[in-house]
C-alpha atoms as a PDB file:
ATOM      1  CA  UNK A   1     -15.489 -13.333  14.096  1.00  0.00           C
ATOM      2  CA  UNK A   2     -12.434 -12.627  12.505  1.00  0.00           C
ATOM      3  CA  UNK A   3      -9.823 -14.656  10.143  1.00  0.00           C
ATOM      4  CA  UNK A   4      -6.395 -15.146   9.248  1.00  0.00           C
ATOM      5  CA  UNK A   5      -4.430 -16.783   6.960  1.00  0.00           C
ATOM      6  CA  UNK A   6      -0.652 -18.049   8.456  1.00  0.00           C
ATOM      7  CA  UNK A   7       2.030 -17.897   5.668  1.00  0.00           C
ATOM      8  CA  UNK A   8       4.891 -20.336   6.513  1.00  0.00           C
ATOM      9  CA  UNK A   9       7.888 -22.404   4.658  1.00  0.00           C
ATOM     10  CA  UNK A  10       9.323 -25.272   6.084  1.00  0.00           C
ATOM     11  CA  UNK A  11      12.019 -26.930   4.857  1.00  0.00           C
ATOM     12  CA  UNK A  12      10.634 -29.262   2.706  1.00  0.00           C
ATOM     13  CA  UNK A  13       7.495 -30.980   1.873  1.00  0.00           C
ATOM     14  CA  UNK A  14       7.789 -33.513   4.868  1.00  0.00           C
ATOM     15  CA  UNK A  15       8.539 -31.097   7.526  1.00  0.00           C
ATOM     16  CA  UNK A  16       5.598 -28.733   5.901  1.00  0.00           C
ATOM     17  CA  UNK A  17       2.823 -32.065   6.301  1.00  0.00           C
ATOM     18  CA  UNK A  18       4.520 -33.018   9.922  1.00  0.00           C
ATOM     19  CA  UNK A  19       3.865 -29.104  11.051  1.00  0.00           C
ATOM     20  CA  UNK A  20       0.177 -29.193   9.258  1.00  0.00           C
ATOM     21  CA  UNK A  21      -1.201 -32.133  10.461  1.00  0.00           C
ATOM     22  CA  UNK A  22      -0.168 -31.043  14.619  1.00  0.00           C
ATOM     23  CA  UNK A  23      -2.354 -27.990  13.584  1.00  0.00           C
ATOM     24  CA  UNK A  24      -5.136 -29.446  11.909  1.00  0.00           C
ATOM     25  CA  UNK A  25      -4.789 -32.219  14.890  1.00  0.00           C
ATOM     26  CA  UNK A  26      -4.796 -30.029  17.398  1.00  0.00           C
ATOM     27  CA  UNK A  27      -7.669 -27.642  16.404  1.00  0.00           C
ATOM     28  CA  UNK A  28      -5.356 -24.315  16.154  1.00  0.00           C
ATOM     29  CA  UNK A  29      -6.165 -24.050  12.309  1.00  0.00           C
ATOM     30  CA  UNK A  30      -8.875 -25.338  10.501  1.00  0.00           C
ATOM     31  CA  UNK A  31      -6.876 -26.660   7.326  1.00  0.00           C
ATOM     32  CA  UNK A  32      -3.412 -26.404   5.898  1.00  0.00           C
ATOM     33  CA  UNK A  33      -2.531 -26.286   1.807  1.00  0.00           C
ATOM     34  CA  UNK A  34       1.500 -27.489   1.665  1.00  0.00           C
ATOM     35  CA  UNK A  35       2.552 -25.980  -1.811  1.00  0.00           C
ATOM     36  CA  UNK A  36       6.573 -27.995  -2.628  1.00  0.00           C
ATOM     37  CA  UNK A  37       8.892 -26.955  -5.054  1.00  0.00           C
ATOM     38  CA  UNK A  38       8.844 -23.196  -3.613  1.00  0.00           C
ATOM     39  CA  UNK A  39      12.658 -21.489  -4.342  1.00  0.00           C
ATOM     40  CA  UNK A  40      13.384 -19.160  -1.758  1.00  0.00           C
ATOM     41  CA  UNK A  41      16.195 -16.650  -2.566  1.00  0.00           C
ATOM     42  CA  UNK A  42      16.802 -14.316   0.899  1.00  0.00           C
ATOM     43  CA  UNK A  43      19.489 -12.669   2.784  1.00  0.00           C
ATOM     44  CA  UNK A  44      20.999 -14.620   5.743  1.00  0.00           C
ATOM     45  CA  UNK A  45      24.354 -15.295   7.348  1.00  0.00           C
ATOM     46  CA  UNK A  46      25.870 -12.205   5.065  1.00  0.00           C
ATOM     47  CA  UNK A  47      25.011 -13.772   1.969  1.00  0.00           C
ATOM     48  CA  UNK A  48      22.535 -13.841  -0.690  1.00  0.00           C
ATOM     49  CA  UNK A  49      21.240 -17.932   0.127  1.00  0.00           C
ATOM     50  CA  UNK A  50      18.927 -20.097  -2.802  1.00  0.00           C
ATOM     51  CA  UNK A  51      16.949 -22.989  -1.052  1.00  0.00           C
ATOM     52  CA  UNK A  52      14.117 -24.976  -2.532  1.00  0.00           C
ATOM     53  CA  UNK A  53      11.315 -25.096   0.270  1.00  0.00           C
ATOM     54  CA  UNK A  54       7.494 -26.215   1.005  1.00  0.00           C
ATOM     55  CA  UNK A  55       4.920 -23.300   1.530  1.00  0.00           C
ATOM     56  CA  UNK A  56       2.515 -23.536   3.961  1.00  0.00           C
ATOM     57  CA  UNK A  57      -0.461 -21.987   4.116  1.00  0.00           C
ATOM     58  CA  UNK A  58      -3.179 -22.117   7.089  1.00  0.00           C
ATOM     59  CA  UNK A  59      -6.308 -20.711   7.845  1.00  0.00           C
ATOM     60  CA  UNK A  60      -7.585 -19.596  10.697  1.00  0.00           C
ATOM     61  CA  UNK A  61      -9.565 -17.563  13.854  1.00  0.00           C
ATOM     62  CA  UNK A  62      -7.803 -14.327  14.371  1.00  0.00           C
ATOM     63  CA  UNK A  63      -7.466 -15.450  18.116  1.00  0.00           C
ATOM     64  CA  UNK A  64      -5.356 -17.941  17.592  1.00  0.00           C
ATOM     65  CA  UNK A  65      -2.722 -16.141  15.607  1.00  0.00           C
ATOM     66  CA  UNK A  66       0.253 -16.487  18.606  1.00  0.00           C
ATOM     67  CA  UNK A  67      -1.069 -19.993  19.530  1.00  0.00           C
ATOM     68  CA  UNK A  68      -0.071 -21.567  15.690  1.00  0.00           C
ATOM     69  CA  UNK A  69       2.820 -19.066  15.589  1.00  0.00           C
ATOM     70  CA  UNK A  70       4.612 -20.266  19.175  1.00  0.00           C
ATOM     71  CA  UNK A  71       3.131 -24.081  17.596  1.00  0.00           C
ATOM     72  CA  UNK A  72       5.159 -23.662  14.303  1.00  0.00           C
ATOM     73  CA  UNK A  73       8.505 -22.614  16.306  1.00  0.00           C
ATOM     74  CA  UNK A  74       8.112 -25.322  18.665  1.00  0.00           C
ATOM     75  CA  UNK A  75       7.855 -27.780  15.043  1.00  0.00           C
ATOM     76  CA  UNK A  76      10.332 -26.432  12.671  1.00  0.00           C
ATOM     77  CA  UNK A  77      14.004 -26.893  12.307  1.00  0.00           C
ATOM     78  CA  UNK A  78      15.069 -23.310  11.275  1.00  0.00           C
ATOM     79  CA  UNK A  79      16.206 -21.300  13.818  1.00  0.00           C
ATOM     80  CA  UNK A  80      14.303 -18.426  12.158  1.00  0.00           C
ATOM     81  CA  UNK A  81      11.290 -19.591  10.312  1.00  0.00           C
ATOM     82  CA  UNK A  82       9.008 -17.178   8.473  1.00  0.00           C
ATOM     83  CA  UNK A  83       5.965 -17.560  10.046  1.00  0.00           C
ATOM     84  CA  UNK A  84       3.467 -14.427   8.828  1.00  0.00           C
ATOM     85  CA  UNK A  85      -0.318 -13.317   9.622  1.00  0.00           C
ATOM     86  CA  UNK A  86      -2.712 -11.736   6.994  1.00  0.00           C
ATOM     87  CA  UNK A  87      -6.063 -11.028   7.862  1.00  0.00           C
ATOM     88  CA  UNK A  88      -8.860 -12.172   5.571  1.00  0.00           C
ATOM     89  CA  UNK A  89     -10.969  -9.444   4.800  1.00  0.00           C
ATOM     90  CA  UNK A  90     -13.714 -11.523   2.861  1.00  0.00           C
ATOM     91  CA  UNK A  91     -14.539 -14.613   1.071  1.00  0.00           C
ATOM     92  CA  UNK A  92     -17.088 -17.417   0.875  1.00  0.00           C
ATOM     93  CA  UNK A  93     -19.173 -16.893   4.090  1.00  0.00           C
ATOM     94  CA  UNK A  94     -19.643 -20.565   4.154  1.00  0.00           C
ATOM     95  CA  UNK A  95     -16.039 -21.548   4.242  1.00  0.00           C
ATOM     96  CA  UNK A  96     -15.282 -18.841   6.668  1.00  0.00           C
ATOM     97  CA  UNK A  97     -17.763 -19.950   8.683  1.00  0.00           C
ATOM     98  CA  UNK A  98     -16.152 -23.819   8.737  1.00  0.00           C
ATOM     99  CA  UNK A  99     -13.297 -22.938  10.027  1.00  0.00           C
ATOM    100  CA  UNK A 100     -14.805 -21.446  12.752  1.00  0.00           C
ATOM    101  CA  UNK A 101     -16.696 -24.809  13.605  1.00  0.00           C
ATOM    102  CA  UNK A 102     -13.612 -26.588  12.771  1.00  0.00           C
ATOM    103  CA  UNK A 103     -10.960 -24.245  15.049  1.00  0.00           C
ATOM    104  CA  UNK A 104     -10.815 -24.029  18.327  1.00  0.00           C
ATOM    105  CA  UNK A 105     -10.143 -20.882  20.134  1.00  0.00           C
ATOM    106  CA  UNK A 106      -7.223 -20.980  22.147  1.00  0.00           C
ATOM    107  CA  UNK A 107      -7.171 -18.964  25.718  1.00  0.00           C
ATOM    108  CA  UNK A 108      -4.233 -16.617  25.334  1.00  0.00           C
END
């Protein structure tokens, strides 16, 4: 089996819990951590932009990767949300093992 870890910001701390709980809920990810008070400085629109935003981050089967990325776009309010992959390489077996139990494979 293999792992993943989704990095996403929303666009605040509300939005973040709204777009982690339908993942939890619906068994794409095994558990969210919403992290507020992130500043995000980035390029957009031909401008240097400076927005305070909520980090999400979600782990994980491998499998379901596009399933909770598609899920996030259908959530958030940005037209182009960061939604990122990283695989986990290692860790505590046991967790790792939990989310498997608690995520359930989506048929691509």
């Amino acid at each position: 089996m293999s792992y993943s870890l989704i990095y996403a910001t929303a666009a605040n701390r509300d939005q973040a819990l709204e777009i982690a709980r339908k993942l939890v809920e619906e068994r794409l990810v095994a558990c969210v951590n919403v992290i507020d008070g992130a500043t995000s400085v980035y390029w957009w629109e031909g401008k240097v932009q400076e927005e305070r935003e909520a980090l999400l981050l979600a782990k994980t089967i491998s499998a379901n990767v596009s399933a909770v990325t598609r899920r996030i776009l259908e959530l958030h309010s940005y037209s182009t949300p960061c939604v990122t992959a990283l695989p986990i390489s290692g860790g505590n077996l046991g967790f790792l093992e939990w989310v498997s139990s608690e995520t359930v494979a989506v048929k691509q």
